[in-house]
N, C-alpha and C. Protein backbone atom coordinates (compact mmCIF):
# COMPACT_ATOMS: atom_id res chain seq x y z
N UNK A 1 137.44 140.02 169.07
CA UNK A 1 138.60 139.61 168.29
C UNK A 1 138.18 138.97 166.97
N UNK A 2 136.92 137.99 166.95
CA UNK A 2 136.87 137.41 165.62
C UNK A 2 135.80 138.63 165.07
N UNK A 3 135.58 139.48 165.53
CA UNK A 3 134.84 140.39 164.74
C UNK A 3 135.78 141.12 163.96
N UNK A 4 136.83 141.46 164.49
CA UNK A 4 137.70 142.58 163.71
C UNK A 4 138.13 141.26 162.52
N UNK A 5 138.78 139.61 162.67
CA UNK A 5 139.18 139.03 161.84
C UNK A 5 137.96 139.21 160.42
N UNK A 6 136.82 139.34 160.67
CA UNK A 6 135.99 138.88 159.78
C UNK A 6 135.69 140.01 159.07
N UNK A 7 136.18 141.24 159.83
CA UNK A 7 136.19 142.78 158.81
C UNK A 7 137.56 142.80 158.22
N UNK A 8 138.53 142.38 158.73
CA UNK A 8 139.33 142.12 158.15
C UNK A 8 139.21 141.61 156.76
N UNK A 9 138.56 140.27 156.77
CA UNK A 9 138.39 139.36 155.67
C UNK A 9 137.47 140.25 154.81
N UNK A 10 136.51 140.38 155.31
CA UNK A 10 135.24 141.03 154.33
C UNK A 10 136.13 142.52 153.92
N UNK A 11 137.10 143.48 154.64
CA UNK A 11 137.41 144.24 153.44
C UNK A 11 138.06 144.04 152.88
N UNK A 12 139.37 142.90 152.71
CA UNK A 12 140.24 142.47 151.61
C UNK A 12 139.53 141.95 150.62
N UNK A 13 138.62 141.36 150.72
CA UNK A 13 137.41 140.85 149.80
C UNK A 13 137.03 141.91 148.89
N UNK A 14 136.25 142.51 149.35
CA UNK A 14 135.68 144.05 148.87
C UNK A 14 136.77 144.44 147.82
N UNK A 15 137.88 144.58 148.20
CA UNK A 15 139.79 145.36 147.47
C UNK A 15 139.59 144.28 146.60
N UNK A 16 139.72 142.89 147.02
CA UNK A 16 139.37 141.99 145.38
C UNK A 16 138.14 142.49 144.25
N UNK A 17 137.07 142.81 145.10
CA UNK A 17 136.37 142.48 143.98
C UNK A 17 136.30 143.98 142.79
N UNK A 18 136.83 144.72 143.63
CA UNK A 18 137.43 146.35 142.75
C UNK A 18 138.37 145.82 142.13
N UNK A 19 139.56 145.17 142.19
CA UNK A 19 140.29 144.55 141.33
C UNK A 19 139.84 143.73 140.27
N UNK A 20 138.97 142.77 140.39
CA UNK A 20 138.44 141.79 139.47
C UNK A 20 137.43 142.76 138.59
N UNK A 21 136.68 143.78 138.86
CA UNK A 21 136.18 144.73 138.42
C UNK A 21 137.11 145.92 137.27
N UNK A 22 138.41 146.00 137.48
CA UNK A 22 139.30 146.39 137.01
C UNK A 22 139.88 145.86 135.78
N UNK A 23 140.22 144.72 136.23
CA UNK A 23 140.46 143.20 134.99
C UNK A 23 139.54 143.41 134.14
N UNK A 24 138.44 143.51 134.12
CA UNK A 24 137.13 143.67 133.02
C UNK A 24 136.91 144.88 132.51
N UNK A 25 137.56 145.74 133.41
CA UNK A 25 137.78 147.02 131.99
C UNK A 25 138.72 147.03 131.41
N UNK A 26 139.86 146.85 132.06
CA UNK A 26 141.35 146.35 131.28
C UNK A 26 141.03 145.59 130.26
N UNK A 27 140.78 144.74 130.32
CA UNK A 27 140.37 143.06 129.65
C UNK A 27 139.19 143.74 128.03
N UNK A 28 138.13 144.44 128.79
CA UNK A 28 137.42 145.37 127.65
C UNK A 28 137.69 146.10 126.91
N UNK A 29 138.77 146.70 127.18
CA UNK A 29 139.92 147.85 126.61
C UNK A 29 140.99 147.26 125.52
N UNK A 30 141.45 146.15 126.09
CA UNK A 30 142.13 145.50 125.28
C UNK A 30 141.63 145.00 124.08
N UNK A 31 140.60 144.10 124.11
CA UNK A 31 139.52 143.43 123.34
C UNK A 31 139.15 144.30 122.35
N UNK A 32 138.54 145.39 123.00
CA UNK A 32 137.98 146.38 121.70
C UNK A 32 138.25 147.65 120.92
N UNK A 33 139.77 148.15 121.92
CA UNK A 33 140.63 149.02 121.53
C UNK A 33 141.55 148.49 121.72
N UNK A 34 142.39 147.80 120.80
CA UNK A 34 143.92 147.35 121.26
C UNK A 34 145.39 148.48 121.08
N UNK A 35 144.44 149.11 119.79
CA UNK A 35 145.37 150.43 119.29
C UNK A 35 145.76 151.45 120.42
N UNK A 36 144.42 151.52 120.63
CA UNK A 36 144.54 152.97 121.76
C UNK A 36 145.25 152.81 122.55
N UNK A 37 144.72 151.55 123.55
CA UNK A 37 145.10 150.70 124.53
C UNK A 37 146.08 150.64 124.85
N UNK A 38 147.25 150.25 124.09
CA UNK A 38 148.64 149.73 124.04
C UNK A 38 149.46 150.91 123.70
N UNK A 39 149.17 151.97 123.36
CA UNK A 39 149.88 153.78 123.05
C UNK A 39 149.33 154.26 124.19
N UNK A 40 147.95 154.25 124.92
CA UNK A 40 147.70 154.55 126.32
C UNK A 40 148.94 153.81 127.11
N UNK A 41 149.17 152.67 127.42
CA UNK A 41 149.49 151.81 128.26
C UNK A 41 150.92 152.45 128.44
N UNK A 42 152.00 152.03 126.97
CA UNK A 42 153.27 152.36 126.54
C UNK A 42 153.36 153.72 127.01
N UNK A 43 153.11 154.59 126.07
CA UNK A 43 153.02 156.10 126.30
C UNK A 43 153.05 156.84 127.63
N UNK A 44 152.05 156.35 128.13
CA UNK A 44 151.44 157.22 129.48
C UNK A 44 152.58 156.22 130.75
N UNK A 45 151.73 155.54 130.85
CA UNK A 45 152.43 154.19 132.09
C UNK A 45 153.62 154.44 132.02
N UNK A 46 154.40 153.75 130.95
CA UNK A 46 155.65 153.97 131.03
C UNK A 46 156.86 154.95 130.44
N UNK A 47 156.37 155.49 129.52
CA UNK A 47 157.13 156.59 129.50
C UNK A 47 157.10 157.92 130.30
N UNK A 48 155.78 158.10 130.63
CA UNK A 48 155.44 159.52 131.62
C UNK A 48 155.90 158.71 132.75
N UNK A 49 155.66 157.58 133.18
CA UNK A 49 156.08 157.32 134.56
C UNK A 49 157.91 157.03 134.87
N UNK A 50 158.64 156.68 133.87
CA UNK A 50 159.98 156.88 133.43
C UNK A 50 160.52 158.27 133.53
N UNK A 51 160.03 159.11 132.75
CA UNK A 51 160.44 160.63 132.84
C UNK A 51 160.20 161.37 134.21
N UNK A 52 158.92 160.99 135.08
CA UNK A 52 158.90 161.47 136.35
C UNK A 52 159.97 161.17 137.45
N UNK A 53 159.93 159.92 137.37
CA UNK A 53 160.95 158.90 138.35
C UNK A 53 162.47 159.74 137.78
N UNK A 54 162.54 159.72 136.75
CA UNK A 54 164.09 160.31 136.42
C UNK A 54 164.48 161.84 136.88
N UNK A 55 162.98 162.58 136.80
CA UNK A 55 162.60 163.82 137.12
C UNK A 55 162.82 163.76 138.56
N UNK A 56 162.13 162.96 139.42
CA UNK A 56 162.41 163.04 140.87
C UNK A 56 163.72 162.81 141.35
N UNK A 57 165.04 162.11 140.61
CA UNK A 57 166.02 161.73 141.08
C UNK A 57 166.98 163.06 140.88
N UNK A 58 166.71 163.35 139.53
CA UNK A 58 167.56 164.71 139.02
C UNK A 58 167.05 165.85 140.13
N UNK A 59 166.45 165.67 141.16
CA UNK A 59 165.32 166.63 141.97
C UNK A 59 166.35 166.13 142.75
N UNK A 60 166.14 165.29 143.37
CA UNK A 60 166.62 165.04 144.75
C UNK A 60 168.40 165.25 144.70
N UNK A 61 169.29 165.28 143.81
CA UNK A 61 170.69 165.74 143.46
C UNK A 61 170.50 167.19 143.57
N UNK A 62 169.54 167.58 142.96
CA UNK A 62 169.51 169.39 143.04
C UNK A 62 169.54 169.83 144.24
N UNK A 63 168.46 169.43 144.90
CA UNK A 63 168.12 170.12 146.33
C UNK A 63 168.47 169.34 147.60
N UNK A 64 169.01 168.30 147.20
CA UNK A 64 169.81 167.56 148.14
C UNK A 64 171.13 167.31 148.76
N UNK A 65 171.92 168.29 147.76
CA UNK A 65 173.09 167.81 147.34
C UNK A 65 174.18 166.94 148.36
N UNK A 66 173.92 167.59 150.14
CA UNK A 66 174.61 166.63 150.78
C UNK A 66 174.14 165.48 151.04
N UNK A 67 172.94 164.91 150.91
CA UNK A 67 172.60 163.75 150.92
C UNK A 67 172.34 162.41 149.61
N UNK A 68 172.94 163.67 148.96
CA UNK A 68 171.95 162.78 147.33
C UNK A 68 174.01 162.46 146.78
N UNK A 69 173.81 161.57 145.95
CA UNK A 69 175.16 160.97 145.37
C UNK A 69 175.14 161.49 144.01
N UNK A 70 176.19 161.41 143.14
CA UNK A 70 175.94 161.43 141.54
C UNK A 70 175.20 160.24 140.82
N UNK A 71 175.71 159.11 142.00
CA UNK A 71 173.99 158.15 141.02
C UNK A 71 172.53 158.72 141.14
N UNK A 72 172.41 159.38 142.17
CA UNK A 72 171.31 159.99 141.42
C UNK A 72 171.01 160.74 140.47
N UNK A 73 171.54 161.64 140.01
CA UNK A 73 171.99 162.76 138.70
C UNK A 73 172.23 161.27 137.53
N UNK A 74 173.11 160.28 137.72
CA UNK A 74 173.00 159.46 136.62
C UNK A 74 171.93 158.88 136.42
N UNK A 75 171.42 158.21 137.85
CA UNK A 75 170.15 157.59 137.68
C UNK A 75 168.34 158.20 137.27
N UNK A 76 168.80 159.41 137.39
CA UNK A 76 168.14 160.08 137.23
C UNK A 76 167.93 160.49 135.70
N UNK A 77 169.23 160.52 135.24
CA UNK A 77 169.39 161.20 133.51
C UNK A 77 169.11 160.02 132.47
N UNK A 78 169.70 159.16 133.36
CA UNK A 78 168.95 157.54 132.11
C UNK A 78 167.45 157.38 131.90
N UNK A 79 167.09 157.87 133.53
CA UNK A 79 165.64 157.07 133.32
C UNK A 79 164.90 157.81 133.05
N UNK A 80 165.16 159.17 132.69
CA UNK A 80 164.36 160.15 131.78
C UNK A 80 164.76 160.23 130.20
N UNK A 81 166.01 159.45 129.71
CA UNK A 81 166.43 159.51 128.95
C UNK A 81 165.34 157.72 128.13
N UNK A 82 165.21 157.04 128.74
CA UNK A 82 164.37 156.05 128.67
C UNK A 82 163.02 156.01 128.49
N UNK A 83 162.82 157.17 129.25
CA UNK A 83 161.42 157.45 129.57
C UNK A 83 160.84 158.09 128.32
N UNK A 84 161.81 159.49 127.72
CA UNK A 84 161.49 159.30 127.12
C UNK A 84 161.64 158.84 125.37
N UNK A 85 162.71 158.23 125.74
CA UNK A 85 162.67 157.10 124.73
C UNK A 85 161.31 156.32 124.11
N UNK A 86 160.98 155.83 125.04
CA UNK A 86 159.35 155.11 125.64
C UNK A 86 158.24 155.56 124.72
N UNK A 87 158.30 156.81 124.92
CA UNK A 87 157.41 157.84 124.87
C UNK A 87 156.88 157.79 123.73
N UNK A 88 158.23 158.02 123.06
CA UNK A 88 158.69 158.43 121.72
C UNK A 88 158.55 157.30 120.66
N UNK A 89 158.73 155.87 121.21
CA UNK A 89 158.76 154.71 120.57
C UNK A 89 158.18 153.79 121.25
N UNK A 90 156.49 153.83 121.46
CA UNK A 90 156.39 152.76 122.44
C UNK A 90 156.29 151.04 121.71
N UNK A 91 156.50 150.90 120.63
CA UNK A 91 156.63 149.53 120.19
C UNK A 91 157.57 148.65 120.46
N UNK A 92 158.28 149.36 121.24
CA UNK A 92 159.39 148.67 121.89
C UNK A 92 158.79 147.95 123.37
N UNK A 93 158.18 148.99 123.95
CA UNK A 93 157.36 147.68 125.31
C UNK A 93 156.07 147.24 124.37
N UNK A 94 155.50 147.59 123.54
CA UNK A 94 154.17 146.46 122.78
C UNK A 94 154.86 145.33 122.62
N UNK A 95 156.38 145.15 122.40
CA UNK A 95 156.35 143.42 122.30
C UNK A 95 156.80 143.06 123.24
N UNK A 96 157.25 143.25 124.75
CA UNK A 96 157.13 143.29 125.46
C UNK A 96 155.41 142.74 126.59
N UNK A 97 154.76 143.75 126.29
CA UNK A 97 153.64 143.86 126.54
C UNK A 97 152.61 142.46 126.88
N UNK A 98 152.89 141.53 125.69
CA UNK A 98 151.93 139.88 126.16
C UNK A 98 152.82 139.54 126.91
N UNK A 99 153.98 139.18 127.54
CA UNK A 99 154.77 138.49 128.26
C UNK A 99 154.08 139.11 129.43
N UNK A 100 154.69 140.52 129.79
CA UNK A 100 153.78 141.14 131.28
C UNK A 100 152.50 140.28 131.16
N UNK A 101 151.78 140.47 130.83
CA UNK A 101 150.11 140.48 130.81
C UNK A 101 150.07 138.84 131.18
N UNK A 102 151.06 138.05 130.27
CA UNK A 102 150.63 136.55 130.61
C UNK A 102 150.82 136.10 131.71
N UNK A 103 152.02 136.88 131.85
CA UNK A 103 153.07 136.49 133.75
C UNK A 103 151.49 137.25 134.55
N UNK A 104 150.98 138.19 134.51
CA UNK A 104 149.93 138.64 135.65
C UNK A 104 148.98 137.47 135.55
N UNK A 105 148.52 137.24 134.77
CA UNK A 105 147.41 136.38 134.23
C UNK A 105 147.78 135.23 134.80
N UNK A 106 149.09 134.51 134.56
CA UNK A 106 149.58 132.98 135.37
C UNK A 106 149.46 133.28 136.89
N UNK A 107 149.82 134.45 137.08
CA UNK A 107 150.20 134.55 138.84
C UNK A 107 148.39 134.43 139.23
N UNK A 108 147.87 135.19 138.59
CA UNK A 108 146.19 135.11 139.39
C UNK A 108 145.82 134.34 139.44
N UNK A 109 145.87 132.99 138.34
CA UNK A 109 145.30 131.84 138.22
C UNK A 109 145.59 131.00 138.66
N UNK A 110 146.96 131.41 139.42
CA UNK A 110 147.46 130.05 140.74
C UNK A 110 147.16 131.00 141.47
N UNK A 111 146.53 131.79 141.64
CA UNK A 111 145.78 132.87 143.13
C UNK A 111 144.62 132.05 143.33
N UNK A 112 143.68 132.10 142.40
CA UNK A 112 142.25 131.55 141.92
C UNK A 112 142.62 130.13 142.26
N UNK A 113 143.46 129.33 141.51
CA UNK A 113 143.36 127.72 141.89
C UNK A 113 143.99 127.55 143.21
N UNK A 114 144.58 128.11 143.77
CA UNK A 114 144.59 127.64 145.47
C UNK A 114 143.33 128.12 146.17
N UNK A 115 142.15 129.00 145.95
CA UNK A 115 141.27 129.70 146.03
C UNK A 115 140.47 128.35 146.35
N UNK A 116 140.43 127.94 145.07
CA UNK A 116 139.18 127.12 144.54
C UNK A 116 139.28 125.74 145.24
N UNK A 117 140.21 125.27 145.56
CA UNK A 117 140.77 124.61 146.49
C UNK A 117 139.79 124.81 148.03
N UNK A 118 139.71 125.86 148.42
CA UNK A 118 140.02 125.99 149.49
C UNK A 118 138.47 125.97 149.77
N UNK A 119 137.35 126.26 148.59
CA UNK A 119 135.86 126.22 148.81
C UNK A 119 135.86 124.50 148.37
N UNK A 120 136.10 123.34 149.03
CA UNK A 120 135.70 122.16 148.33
C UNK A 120 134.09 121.97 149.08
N UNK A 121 133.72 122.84 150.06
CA UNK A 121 132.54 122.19 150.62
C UNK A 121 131.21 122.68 149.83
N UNK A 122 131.78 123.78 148.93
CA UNK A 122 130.80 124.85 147.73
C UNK A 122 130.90 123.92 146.49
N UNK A 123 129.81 123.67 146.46
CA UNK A 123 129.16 122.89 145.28
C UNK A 123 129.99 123.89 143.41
N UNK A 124 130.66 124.88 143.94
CA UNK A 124 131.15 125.47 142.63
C UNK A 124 132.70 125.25 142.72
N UNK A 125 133.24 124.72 142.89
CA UNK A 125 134.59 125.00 144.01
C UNK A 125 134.95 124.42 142.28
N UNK A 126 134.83 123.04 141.95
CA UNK A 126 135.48 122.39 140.73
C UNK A 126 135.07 122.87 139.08
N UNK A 127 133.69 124.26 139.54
CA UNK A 127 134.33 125.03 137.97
C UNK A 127 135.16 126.24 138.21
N UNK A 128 135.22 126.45 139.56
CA UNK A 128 136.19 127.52 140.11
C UNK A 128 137.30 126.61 139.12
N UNK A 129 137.76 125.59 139.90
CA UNK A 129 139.22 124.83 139.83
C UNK A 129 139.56 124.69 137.72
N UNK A 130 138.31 124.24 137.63
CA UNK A 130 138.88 124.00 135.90
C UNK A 130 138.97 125.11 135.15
N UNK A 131 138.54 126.55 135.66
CA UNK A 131 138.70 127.85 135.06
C UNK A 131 140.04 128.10 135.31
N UNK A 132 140.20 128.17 136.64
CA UNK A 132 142.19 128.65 136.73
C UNK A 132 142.84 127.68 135.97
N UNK A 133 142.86 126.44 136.05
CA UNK A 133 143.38 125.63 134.67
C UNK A 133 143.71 126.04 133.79
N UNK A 134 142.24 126.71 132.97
CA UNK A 134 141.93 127.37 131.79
C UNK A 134 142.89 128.57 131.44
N UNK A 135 142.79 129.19 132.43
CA UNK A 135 143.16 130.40 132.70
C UNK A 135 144.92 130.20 133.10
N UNK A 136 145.17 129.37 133.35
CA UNK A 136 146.85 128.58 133.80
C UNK A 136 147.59 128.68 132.19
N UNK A 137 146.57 128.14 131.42
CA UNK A 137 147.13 127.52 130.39
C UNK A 137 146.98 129.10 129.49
N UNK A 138 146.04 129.23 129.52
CA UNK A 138 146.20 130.51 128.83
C UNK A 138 146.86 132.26 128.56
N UNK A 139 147.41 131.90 129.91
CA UNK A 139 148.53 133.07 130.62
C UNK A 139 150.10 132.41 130.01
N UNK A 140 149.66 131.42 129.96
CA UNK A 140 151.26 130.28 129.32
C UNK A 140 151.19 130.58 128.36
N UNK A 141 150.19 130.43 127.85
CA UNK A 141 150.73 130.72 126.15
C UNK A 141 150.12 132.22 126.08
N UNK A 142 149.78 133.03 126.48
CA UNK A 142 150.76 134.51 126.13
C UNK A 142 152.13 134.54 126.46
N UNK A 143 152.39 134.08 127.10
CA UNK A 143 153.87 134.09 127.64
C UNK A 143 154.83 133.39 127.09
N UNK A 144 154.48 132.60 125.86
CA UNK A 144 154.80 131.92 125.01
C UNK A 144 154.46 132.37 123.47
N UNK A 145 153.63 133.51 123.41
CA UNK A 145 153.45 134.35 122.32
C UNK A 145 153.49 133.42 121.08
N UNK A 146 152.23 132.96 121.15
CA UNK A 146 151.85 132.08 120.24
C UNK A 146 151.32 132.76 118.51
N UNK A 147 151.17 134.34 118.93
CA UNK A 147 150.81 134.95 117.51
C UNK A 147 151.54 135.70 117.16
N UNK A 148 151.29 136.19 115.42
CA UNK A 148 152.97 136.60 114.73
C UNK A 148 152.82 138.00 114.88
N UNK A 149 150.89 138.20 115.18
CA UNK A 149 151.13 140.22 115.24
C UNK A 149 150.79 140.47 116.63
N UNK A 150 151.19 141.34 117.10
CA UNK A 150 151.19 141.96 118.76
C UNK A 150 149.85 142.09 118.99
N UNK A 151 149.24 142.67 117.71
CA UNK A 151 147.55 143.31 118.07
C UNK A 151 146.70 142.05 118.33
N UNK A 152 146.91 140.80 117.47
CA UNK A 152 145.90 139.93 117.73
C UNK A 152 146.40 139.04 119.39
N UNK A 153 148.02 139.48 119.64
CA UNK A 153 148.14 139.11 120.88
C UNK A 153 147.39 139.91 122.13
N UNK A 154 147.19 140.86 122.03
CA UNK A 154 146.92 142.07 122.39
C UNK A 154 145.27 141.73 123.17
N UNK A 155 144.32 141.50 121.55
CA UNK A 155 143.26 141.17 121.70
C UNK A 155 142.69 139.90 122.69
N UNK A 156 143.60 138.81 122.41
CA UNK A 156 143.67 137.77 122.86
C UNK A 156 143.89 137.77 124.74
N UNK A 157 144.84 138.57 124.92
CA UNK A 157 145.21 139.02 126.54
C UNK A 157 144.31 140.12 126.85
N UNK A 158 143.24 140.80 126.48
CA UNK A 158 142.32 141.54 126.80
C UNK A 158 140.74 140.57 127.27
N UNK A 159 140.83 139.19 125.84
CA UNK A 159 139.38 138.66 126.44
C UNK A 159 139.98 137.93 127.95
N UNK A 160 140.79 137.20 127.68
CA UNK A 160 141.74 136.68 128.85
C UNK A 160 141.20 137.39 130.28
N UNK A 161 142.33 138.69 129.96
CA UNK A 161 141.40 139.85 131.19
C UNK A 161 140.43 139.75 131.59
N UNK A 162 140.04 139.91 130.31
CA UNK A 162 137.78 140.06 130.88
C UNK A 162 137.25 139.65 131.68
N UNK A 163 137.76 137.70 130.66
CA UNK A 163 136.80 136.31 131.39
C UNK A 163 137.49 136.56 132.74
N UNK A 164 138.71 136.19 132.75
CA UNK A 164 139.74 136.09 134.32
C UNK A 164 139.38 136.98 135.40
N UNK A 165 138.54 138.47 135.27
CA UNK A 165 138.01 139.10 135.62
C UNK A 165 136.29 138.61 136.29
N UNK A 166 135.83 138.27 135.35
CA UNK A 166 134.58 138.40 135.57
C UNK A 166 134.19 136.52 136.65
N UNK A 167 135.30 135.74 136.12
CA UNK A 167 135.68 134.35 136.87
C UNK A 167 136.24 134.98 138.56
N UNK A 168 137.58 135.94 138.56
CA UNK A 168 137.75 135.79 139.45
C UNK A 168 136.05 136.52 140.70
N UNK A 169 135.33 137.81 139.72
CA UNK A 169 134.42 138.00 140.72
C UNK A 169 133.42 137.12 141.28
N UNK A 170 132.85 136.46 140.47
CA UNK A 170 132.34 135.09 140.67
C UNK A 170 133.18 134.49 142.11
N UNK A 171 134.31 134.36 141.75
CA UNK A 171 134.66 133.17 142.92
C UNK A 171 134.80 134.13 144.26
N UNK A 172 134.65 135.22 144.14
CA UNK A 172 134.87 136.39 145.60
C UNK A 172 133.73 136.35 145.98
N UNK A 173 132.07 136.66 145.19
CA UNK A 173 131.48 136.82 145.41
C UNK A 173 130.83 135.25 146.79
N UNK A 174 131.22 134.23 145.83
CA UNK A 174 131.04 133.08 146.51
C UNK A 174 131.80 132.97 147.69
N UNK A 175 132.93 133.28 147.64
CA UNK A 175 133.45 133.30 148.92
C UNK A 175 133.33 134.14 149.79
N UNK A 176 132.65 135.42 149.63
CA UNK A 176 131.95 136.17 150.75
C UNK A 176 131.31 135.48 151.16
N UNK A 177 129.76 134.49 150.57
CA UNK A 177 129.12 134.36 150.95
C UNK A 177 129.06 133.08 151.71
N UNK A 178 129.61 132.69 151.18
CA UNK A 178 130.57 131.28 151.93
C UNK A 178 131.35 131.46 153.28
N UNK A 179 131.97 132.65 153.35
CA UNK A 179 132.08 133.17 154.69
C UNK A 179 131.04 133.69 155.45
N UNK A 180 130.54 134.55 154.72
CA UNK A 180 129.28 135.00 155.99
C UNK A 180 128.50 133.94 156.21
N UNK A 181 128.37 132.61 155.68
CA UNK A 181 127.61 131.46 156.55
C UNK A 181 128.53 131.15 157.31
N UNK A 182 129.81 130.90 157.26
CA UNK A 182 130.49 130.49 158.43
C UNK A 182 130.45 131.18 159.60
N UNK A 183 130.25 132.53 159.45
CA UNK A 183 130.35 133.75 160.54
C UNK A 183 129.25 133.19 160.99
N UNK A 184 127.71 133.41 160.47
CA UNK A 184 126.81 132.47 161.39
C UNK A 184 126.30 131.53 162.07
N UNK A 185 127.43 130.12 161.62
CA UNK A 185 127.18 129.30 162.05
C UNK A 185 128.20 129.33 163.31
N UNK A 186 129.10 130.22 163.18
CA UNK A 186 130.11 130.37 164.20
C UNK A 186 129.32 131.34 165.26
N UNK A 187 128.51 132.62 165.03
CA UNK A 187 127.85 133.06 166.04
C UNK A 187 126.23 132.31 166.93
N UNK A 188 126.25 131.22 165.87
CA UNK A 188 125.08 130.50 166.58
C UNK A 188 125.26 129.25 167.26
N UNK A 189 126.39 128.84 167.39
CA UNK A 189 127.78 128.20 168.32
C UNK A 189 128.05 129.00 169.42
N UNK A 190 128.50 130.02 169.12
CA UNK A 190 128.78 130.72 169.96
C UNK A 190 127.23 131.97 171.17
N UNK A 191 125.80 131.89 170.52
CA UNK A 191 124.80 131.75 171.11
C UNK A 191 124.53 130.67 172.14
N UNK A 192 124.57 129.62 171.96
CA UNK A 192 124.45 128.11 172.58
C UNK A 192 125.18 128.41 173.55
């Protein structure tokens, strides 16, 4: 039973640290292509993903018809009509765009500071704790859009990414390993 808990743990771990790995290309992308970046992001993300979703609803009215309603045919015709709107104009989610990014960025960093919390017996636990701080405050003010052009906001929520990235692997990495001593001191307890 505590074997499956501790594969448990060790592969949600693993799914973090591909995520925090993710953040740092995101975060790299942003930083050093903000142009591309943000017409990738707009463009693709949400307008191709708008036009599909609208595409699948106008689908499901076609070939559905006794089960499907006319909100789907409506819901369907807006959100391709949006989509590609989107498409067509993505500077409309670029200012948009730091608010998302800051709200992800705040939510991880009260992920990370209850985290950091939770290693107080790890001699790193309190630069864990003053990074999510860091990182608290700095998701706030994207979200507070402290600059007058999108791109230098842009740039700004990309190093964000990076560090927040490369901080949160740091603190996974430690907390694997911080667990697998517990696993042993728990199987050499459980030797005795």
């Amino acid at each position: 039973m505590e074997s499956l808990m501790w594969e448990k743990i060790n592969n949600f771990l693993k799914g973090q640290i591909v995520t925090s790995i993710i953040y740092i290309a995101l975060g790299a992308c942003l930083a050093f292509m903000p142009v591309n970046t943000i017409n990738v992001i707009c463009k693709f993300i949400f307008g191709i993903l708008l036009i599909l979703v609208g595409f699948y609803h106008i689908l499901i009215y076609i070939l559905e018809k006794l089960n499907s309603t006319i909100l789907d045919l409506f819901s369907g015709g807006v959100l391709m009509v949006i989509g590609i709107f989107l498409f067509m104009n993505p500077q409309i989610v670029v200012k948009l765009l730091p608010i998302l990014l800051g709200t992800f960025i705040l939510v991880d960093s009260i992920w990370s500071l209850k985290g950091s919390l939770k290693l107080k017996k790890n001699g790193f636990w309190k630069i864990l704790l003053i990074g999510s701080l860091i990182f608290i405050g700095l998701g706030v003010s994207l979200v507070l859009n402290p600059f007058t052009m999108v791109k230098y906001t842009v740039i700004f929520a990309g190093w964000i990414f990076l560090c927040n990235g490369v901080v949160d692997l740091i603190y996974l990495i430690l907390l694997r390993r911080g667990l697998k001593e517990l696993k042993q001191e728990a199987e050499a307890v459980d030797a005795d």
